[in-house]
Protein backbone atom coordinates (compact mmCIF):
# COMPACT_ATOMS: atom_id res chain seq x y z
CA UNK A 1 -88.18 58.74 -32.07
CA UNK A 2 -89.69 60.08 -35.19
CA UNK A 3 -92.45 62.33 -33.07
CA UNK A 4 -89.67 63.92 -30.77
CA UNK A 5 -87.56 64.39 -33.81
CA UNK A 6 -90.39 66.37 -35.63
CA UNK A 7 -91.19 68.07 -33.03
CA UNK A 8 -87.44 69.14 -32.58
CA UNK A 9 -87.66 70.44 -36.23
CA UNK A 10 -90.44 72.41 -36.29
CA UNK A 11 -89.35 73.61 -32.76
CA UNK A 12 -88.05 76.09 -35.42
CA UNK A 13 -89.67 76.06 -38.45
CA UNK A 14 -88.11 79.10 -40.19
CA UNK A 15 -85.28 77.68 -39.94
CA UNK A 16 -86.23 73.83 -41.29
CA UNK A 17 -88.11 75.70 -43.99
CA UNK A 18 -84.87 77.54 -45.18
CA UNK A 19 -82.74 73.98 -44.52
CA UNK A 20 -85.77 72.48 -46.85
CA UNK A 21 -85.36 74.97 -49.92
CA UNK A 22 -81.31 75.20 -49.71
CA UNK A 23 -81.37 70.82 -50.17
CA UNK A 24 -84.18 71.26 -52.50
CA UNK A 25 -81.92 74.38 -54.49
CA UNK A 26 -79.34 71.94 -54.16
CA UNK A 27 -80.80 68.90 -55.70
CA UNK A 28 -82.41 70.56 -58.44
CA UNK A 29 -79.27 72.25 -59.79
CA UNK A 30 -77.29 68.57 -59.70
CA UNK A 31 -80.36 67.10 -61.00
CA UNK A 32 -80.67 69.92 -63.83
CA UNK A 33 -76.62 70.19 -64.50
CA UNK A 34 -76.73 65.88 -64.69
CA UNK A 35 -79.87 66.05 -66.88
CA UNK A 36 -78.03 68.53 -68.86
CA UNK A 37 -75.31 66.24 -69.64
CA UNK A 38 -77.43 63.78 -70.15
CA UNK A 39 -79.48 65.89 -73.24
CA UNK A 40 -76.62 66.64 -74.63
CA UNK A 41 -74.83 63.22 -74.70
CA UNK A 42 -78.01 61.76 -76.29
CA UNK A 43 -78.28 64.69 -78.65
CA UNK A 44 -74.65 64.51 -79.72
CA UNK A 45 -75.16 60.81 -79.89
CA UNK A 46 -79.26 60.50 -81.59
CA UNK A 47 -78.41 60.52 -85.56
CA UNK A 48 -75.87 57.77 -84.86
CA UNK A 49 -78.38 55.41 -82.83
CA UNK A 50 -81.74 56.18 -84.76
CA UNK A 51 -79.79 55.07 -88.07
CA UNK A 52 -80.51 51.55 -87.93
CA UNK A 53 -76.75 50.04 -89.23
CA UNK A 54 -74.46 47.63 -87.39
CA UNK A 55 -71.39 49.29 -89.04
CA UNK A 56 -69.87 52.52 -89.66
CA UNK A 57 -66.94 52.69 -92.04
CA UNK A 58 -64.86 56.40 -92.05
CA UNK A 59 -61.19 57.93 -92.64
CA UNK A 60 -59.10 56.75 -89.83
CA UNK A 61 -59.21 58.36 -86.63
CA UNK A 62 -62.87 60.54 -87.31
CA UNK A 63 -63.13 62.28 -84.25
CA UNK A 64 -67.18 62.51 -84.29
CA UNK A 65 -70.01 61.93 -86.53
CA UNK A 66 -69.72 66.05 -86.99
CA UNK A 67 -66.37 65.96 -88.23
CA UNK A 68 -65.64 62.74 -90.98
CA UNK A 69 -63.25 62.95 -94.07
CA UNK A 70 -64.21 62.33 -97.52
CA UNK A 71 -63.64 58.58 -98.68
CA UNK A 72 -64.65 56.79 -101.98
CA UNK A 73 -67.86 55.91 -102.76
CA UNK A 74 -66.67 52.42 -104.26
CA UNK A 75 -66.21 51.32 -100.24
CA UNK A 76 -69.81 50.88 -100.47
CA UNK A 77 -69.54 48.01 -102.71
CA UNK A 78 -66.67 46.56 -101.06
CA UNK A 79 -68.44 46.31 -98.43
CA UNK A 80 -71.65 44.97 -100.06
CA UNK A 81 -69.06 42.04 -101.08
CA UNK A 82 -68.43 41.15 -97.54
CA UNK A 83 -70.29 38.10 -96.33
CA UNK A 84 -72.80 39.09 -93.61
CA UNK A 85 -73.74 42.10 -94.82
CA UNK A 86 -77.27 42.16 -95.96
CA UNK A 87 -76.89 45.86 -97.34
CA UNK A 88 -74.30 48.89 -97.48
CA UNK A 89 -75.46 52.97 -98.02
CA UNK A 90 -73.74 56.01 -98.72
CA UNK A 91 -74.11 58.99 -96.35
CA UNK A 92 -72.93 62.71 -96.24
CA UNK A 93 -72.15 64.85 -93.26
CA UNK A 94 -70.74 67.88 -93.86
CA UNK A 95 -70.66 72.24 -93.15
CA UNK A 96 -72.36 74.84 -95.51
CA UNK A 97 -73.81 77.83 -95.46
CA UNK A 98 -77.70 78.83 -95.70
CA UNK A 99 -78.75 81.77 -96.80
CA UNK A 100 -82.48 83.13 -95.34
CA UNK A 101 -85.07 84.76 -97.48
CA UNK A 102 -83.66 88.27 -95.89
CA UNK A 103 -79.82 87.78 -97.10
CA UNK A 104 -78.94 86.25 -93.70
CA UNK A 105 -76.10 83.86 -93.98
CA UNK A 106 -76.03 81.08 -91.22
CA UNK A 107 -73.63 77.88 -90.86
CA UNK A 108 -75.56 74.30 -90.94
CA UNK A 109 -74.73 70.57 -90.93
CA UNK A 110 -75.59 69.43 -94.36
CA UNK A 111 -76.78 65.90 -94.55
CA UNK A 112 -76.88 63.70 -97.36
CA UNK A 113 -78.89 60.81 -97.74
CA UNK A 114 -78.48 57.52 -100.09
CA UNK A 115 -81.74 55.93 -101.61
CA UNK A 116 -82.63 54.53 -98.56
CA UNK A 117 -82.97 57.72 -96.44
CA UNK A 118 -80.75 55.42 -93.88
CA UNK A 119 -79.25 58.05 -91.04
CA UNK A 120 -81.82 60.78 -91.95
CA UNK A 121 -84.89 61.81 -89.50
CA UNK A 122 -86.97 59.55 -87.80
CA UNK A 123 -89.91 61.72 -86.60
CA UNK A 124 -91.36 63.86 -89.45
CA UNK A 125 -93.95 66.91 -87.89
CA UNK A 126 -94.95 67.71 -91.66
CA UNK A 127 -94.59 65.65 -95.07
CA UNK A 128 -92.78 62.82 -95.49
CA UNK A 129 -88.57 61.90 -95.36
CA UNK A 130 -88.56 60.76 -99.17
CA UNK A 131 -89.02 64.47 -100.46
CA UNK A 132 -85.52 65.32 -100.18
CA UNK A 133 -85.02 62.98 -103.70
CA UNK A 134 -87.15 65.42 -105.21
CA UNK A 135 -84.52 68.65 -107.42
CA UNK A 136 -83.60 71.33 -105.11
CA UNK A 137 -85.01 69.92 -101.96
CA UNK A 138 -83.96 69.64 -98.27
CA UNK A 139 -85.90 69.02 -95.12
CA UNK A 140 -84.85 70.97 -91.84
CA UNK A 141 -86.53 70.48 -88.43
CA UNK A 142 -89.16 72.25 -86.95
CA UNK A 143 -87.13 73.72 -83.35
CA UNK A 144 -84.82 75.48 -86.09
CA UNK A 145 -87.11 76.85 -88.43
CA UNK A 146 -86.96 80.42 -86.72
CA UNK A 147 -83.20 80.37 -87.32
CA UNK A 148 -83.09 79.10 -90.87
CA UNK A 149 -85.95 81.89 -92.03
CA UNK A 150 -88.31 79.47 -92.99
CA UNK A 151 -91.84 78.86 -91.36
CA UNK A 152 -93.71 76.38 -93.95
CA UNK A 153 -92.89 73.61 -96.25
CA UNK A 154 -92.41 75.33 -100.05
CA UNK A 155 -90.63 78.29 -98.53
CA UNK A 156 -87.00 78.78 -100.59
CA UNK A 157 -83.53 79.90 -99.46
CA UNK A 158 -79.85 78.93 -100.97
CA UNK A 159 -77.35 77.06 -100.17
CA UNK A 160 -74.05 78.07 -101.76
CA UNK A 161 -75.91 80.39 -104.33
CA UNK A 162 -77.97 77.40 -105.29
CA UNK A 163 -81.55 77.40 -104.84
CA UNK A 164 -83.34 75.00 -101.94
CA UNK A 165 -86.59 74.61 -101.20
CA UNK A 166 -88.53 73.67 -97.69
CA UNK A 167 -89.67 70.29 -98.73
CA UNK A 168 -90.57 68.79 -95.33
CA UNK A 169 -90.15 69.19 -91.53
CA UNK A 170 -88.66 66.41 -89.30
CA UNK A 171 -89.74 67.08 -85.35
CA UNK A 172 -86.84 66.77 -82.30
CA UNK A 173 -84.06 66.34 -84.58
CA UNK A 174 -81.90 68.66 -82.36
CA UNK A 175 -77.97 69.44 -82.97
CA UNK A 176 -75.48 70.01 -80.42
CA UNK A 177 -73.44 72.22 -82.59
CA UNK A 178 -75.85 74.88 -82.82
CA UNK A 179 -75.52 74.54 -86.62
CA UNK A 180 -79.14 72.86 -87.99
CA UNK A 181 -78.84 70.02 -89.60
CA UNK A 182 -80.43 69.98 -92.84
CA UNK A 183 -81.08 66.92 -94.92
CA UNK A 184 -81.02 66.29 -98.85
CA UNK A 185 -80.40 63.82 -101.43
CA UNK A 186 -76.98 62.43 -101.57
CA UNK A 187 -76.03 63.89 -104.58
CA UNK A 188 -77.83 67.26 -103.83
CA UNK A 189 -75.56 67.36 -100.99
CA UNK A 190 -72.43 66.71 -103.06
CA UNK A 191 -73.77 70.01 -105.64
CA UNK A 192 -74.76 72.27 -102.74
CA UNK A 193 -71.58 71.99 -101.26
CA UNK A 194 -69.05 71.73 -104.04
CA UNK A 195 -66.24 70.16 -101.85
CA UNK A 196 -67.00 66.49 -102.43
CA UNK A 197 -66.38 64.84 -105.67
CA UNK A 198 -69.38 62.98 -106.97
CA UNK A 199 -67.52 60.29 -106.27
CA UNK A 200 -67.12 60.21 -102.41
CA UNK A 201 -69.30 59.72 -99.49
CA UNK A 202 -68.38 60.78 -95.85
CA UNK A 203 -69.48 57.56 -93.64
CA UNK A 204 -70.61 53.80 -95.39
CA UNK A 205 -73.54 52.54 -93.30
CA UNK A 206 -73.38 48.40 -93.01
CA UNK A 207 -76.53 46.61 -92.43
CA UNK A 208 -75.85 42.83 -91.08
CA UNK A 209 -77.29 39.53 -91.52
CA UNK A 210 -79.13 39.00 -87.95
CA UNK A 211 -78.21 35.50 -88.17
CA UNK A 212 -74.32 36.92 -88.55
CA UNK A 213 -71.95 37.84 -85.52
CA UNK A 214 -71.40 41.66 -86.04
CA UNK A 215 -68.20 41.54 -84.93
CA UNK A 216 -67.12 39.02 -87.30
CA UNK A 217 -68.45 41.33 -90.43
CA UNK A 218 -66.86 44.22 -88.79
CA UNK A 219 -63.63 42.43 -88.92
CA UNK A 220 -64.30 41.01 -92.51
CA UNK A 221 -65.60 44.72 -93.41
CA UNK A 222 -61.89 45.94 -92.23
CA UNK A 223 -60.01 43.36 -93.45
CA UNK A 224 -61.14 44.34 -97.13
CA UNK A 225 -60.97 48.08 -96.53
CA UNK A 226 -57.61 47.99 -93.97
CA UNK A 227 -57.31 51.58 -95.00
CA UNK A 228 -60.58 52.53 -93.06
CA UNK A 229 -61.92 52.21 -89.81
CA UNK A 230 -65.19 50.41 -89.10
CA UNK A 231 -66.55 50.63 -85.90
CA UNK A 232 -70.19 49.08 -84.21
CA UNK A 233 -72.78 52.06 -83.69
CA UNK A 234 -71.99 51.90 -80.30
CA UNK A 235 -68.28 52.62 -80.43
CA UNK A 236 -68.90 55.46 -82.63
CA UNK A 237 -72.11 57.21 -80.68
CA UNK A 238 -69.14 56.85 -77.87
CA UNK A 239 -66.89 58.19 -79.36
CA UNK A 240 -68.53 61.18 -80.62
CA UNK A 241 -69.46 61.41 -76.91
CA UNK A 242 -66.44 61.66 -75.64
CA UNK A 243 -64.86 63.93 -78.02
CA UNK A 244 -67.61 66.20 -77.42
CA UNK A 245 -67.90 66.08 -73.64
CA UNK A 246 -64.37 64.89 -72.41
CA UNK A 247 -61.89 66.62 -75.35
CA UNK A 248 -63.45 69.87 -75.93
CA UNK A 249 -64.58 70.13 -71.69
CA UNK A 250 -67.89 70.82 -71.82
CA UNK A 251 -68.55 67.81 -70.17
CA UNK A 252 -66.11 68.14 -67.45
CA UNK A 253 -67.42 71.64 -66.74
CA UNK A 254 -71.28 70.35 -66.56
CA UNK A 255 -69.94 67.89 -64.10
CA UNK A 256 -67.89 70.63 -61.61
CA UNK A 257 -71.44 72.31 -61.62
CA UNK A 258 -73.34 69.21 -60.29
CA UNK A 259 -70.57 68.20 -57.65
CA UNK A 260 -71.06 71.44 -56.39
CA UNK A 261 -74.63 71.34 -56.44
CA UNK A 262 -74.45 68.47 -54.29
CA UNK A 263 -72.08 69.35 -52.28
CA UNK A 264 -74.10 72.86 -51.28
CA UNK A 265 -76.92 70.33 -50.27
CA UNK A 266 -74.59 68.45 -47.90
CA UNK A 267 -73.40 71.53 -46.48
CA UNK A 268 -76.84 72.88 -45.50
CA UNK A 269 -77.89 69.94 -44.27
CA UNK A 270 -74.95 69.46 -42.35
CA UNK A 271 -75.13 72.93 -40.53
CA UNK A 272 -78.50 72.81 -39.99
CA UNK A 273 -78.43 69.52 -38.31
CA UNK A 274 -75.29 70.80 -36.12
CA UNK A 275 -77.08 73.90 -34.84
CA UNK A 276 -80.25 72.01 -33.90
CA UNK A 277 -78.80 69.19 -32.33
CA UNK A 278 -76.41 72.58 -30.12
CA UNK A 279 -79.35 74.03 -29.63
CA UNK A 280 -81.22 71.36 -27.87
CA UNK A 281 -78.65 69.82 -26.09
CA UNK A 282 -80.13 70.26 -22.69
CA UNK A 283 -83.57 68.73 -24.52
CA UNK A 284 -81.21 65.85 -24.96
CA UNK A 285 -79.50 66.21 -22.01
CA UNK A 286 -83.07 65.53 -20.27
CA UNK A 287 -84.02 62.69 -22.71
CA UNK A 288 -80.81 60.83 -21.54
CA UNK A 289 -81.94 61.52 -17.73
CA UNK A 290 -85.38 60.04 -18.53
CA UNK A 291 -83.59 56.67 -19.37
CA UNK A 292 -83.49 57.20 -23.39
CA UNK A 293 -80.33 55.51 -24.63
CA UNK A 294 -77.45 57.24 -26.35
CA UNK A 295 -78.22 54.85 -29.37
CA UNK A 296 -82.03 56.30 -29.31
CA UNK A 297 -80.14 60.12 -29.19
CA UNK A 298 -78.37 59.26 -32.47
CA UNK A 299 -81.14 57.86 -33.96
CA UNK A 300 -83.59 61.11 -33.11
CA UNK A 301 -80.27 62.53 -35.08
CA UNK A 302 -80.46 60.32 -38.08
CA UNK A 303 -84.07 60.42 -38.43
CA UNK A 304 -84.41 64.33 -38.69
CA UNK A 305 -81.29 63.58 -41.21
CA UNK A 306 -83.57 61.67 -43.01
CA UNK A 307 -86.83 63.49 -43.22
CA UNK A 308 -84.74 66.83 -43.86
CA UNK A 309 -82.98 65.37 -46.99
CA UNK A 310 -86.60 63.46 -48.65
CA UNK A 311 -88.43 65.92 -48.43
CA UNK A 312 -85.70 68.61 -49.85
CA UNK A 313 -85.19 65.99 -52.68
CA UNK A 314 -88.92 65.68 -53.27
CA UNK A 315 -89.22 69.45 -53.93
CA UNK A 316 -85.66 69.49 -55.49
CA UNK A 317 -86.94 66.74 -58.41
CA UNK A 318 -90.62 67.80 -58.70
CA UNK A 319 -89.17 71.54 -59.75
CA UNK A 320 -86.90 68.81 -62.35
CA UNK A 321 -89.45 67.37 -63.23
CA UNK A 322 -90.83 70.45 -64.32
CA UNK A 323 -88.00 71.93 -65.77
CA UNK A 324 -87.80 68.84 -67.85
CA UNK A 325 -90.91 69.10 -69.49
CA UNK A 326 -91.01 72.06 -70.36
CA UNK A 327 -87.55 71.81 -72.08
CA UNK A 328 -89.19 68.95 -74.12
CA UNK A 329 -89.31 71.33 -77.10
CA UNK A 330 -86.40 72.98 -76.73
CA UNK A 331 -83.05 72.38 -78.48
CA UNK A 332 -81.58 71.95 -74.72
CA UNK A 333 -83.72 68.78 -73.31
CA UNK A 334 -82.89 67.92 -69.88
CA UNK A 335 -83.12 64.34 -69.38
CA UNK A 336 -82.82 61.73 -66.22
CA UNK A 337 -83.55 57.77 -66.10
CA UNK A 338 -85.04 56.98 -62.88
CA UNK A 339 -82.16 54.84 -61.90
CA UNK A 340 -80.14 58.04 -62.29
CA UNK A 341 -82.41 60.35 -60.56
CA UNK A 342 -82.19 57.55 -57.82
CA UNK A 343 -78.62 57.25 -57.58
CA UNK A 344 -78.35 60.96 -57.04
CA UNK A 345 -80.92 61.28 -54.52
CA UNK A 346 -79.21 58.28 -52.50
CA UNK A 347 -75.86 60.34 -53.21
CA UNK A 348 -77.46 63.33 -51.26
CA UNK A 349 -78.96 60.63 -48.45
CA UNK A 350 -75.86 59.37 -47.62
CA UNK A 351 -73.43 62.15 -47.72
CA UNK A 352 -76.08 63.60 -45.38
CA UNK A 353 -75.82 61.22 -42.73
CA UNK A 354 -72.17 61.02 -43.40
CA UNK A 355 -71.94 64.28 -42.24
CA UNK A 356 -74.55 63.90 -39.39
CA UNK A 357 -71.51 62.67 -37.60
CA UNK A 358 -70.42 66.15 -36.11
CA UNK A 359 -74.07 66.25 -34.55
CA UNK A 360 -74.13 62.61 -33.08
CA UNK A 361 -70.86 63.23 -31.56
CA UNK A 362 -72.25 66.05 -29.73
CA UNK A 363 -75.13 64.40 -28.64
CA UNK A 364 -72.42 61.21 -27.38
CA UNK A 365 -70.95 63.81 -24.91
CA UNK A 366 -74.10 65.31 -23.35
CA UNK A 367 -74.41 64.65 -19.82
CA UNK A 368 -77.93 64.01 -18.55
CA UNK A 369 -76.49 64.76 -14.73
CA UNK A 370 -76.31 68.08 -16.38
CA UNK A 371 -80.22 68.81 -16.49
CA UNK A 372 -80.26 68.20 -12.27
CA UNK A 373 -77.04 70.83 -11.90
CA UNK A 374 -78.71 73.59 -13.96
């Protein structure tokens, strides 16, 4: 069965080649729109994960880790009080302006960090994290240096009129809001942008005791601050997530793209299949009147199903594959686990054979007495 059904598709090869490329055109954009998602939910999501806390304690209802409230920065003793908690930090997230060397004024995240550096950069491409506790300091990454005006470390700009200089620069630190996120001392945050009293923090970052249950100090946490919410790193990296993706529609409208991307591919393959199977219905027609069973007909069917759709996916994810690394250093990484990238491909596999159907039930009504009468 596989040799006749080969044989069948390069009866035609123009046409298999062109069936190839539209499945392979068709996986890549679902694979590229998915692994677009994908960046961006990790990117929305990274300074939340890479912080290292259990806890996350913020003004009620904090939509994302972009957009928190000012509380007071006694909750961070509070919560050092609560039993479980091996240690409690301060940290700033906020919106300010940066001016470049040439008077250009751009909008960045402004992040403040407590004495531990906790929630600040985890990849450093030159110096070191602790400069931003030096006087007039911050540390911006390297994919955004273009935009803020700065190429080196020692380079100055402002911030608010107040003078900043280029202490370090973190590596992949990317931001989803296309504002850079810049990182400083906690209370060089609070100066630079004015807003916050010295006195307030935006998030408290809770450490537990490994031996503790977190959800137990979560619920001890809120219990002595009932006017805050505290939720796990996980609920909160979610949560930002779904504001992001789900409430704004980005998501949703990275999601319409794939769907269509795959459902292209299943068209293609589809038609294809149908006007091969048409076209050699008197080569099937004389297959039947050599003895071949209807059953080994559908299967000639289901096997050129199958080769068409591997090998289009093959070409479809090596081009990802590509794509992906090269957007490695890019603000806009595309990214796909393999489980992903398999569920996808076995999406296109069997909506492909699904379809098939129209084919096999034109091969179920050939008539091999037809070959003697013509």
């Amino acid at each position: 069965m596989f040799l006749i059904a080969l044989r069948i598709l390069l009866h035609k090869p123009m046409r298999t080649t062109a069936t190839l490329l539209g499945v392979a055109v068709a996986f890549f954009l679902s694979a590229a729109q998915t692994g677009l998602l994908l960046g961006w939910c990790d990117t929305i999501s990274a300074l939340t994960r890479n912080a290292g806390v259990d806890l996350w304690v913020m003004a009620p209802r904090t939509p994302s880790y972009d957009y928190g409230t000012a509380i007071s920065s006694n909750n961070i003793y509070r919560a050092r009080s609560v039993p479980g908690v091996v240690w409690a930090e301060g940290l700033y997230v906020d919106w300010t302006y940066w001016q470049c060397p040439d008077g250009k004024r751009i909008n960045v995240q402004l992040i403040g960090l407590d004495r531990s550096l906790v929630g600040g950069p985890w990849a450093m491409a030159y110096g070191k994290i602790e400069a931003v506790h030096a006087p007039e300091t911050v540390v911006a990454d390297e994919l955004y240096l273009p935009a803020l005006g700065v190429s080196k470390v020692g380079d100055e700009v402002e911030l608010l009129g107040q003078r900043a200089r280029l202490g370090a620069i973190s590596t992949e630190i990317r931001t989803f809001t296309a504002a850079p996120f810049v990182f400083t001392s906690l209370k060089s945050a609070i100066r630079y942008d004015r807003r916050y009293r010295d006195d307030e923090v935006t998030y408290v970052l809770v450490q537990c005791d490994p031996k503790a249950s977190v959800l137990d100090v979560r619920a001890g946490v809120a219990a002595e601050m009932p006017e805050l919410e505290v939720l796990t790193t996980e609920e909160f990296s979610l949560r930002s997530i779904r504001y992001w993706m789900i409430q704004t529609g980005l998501g949703l409208t990275v999601m319409v793209t794939a769907f269509l991307g795959l459902c292209v591919g299943v068209v293609v393959t589809s038609q294809t299949l149908f006007a091969m199977t048409h076209d050699h219905l008197g080569d099937f027609a004389m297959l039947g009147a050599l003895g071949f069973s209807r059953l080994k007909l559908v299967g000639i069917v289901v096997v050129q199903a199958c080769m068409l759709v591997t090998v289009g996916v093959a070409l479809g994810d090596t081009a990802f594959r590509y794509a992906a690394h090269v957007s490695v250093g890019t603000p806009v990484p595309l990214e796909m686990p393999w489980k992903i990238g398999a569920l996808l491909a076995g999406i296109f596999l069997v909506s492909s054979f699904g379809v098939s159907v129209l084919s096999i039930r034109e091969i179920l009504r050939v008539d091999p007495i037809s070959v003697f009468r013509s």
